[in-house]
C-alpha atoms as a PDB file:
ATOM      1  CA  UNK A   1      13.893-123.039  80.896  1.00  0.00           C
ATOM      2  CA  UNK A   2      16.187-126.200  80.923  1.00  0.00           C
ATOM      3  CA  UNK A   3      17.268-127.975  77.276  1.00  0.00           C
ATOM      4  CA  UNK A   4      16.397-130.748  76.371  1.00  0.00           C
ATOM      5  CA  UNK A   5      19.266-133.326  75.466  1.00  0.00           C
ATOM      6  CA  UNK A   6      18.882-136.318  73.022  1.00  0.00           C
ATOM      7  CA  UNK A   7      21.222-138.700  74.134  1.00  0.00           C
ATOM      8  CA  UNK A   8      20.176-141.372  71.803  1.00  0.00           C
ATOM      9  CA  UNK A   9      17.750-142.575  69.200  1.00  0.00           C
ATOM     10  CA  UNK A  10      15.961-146.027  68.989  1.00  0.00           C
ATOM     11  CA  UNK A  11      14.571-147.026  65.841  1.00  0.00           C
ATOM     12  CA  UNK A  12      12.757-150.476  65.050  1.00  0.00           C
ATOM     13  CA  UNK A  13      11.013-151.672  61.401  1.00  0.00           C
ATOM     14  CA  UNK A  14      11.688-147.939  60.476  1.00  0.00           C
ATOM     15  CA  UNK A  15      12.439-147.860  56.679  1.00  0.00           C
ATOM     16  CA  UNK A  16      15.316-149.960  56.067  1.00  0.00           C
ATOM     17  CA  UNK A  17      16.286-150.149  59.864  1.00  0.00           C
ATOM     18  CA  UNK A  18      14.918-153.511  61.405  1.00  0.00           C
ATOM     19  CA  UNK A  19      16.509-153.000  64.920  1.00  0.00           C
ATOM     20  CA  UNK A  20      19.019-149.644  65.379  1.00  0.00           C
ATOM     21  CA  UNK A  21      20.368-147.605  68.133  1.00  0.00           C
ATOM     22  CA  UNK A  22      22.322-144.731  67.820  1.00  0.00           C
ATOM     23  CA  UNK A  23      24.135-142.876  71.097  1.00  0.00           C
ATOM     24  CA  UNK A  24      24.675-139.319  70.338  1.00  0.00           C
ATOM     25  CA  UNK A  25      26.782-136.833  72.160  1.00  0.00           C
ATOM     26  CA  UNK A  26      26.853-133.121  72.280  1.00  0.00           C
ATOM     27  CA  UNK A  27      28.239-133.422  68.620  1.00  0.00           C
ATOM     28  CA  UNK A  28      27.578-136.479  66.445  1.00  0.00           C
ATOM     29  CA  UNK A  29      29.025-137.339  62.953  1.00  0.00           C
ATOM     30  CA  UNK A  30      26.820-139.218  60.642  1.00  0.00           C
ATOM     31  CA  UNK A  31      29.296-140.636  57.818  1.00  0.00           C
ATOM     32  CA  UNK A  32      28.794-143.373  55.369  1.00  0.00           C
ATOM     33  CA  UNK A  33      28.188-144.344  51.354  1.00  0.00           C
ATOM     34  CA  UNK A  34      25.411-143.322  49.715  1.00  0.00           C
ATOM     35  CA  UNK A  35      22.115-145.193  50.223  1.00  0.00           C
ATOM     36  CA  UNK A  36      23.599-146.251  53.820  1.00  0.00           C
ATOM     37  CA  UNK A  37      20.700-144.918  55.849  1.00  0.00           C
ATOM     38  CA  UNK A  38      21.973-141.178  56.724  1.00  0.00           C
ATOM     39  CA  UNK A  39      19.349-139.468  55.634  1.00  0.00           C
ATOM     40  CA  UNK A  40      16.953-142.263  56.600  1.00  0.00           C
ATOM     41  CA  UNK A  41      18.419-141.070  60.561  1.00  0.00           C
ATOM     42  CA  UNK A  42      17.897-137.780  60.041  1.00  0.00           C
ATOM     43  CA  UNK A  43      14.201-137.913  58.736  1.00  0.00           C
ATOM     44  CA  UNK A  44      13.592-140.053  62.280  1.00  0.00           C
ATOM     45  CA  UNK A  45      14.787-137.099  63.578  1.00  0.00           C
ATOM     46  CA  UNK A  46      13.092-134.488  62.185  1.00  0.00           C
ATOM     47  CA  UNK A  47       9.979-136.643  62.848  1.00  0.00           C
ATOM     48  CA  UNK A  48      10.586-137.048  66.443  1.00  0.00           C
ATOM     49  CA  UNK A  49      11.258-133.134  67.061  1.00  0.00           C
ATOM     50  CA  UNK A  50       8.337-132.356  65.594  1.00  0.00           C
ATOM     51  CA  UNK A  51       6.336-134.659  67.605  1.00  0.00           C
ATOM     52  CA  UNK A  52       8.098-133.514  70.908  1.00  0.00           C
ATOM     53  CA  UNK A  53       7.696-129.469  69.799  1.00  0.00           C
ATOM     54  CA  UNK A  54       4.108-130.034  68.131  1.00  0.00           C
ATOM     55  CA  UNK A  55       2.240-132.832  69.074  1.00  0.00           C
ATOM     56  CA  UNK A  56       2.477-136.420  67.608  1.00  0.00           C
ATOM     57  CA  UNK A  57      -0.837-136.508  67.169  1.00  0.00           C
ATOM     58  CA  UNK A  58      -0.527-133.189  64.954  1.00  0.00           C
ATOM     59  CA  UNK A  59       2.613-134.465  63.026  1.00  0.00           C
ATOM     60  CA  UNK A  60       1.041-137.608  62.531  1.00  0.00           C
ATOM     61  CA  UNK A  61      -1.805-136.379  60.440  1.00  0.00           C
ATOM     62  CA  UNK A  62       0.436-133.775  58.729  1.00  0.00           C
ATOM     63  CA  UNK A  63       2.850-136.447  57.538  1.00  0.00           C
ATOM     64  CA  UNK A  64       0.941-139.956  57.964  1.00  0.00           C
ATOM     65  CA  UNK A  65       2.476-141.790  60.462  1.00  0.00           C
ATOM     66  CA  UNK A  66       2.330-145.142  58.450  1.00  0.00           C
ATOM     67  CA  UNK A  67       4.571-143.042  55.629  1.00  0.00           C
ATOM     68  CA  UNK A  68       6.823-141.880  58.100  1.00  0.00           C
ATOM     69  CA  UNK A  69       7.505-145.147  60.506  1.00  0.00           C
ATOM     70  CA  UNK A  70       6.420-147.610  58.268  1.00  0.00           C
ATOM     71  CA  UNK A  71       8.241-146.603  54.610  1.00  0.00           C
ATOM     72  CA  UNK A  72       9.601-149.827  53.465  1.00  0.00           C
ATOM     73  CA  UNK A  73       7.401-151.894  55.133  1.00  0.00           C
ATOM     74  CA  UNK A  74       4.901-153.253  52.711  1.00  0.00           C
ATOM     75  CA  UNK A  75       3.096-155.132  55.487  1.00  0.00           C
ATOM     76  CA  UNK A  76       2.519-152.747  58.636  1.00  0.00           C
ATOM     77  CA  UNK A  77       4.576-154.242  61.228  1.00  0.00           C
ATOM     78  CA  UNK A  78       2.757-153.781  64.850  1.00  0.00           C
ATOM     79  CA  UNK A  79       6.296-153.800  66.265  1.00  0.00           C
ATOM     80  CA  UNK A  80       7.499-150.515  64.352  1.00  0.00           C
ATOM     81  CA  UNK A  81       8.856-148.025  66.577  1.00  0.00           C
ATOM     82  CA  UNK A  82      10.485-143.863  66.668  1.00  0.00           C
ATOM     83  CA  UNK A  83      12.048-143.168  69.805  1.00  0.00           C
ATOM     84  CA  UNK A  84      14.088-140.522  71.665  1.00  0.00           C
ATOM     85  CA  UNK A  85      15.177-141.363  75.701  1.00  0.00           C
ATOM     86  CA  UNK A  86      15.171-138.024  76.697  1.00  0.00           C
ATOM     87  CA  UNK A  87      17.043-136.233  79.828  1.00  0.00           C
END
């Protein structure tokens, strides 16, 4: 069975995030002040696995996908977007 590698992750309208990509390598740092989005990164994260290991559909009614991809947005932007390029 081959791995799966993240080699980035593409977030739009995603909490406090209006447009944001982030390359990752085999190891990636996330460093920064407090309230600067880190954990905001890794909950998109977390989401995404979950998705990708359970089904979206699954995690999507387990966690409410307009809590997880829309938090922040008090109108429900269309355009709002979670997203791993996988190879």
């Amino acid at each position: 069975m081959s791995q799966v590698k993240i080699k980035e992750l593409r977030l739009r309208n995603y909490r406090a995030f209006s447009d944001v990509r982030l390359l990752l390598d085999d190891i990636t740092f996330l460093v920064g002040r407090n309230g600067a989005g880190k954990s905001t990164l890794m909950d998109a994260m977390s989401f995404m696995s979950e998705a990708v290991t359970d089904s979206l559909s699954r995690r999507s009614n387990d966690a409410g996908t307009s809590r997880e991809c829309d938090d922040g947005n008090q109108e429900k932007d269309p355009n709002t977007m979670c997203g791993l390029p996988l190879s």
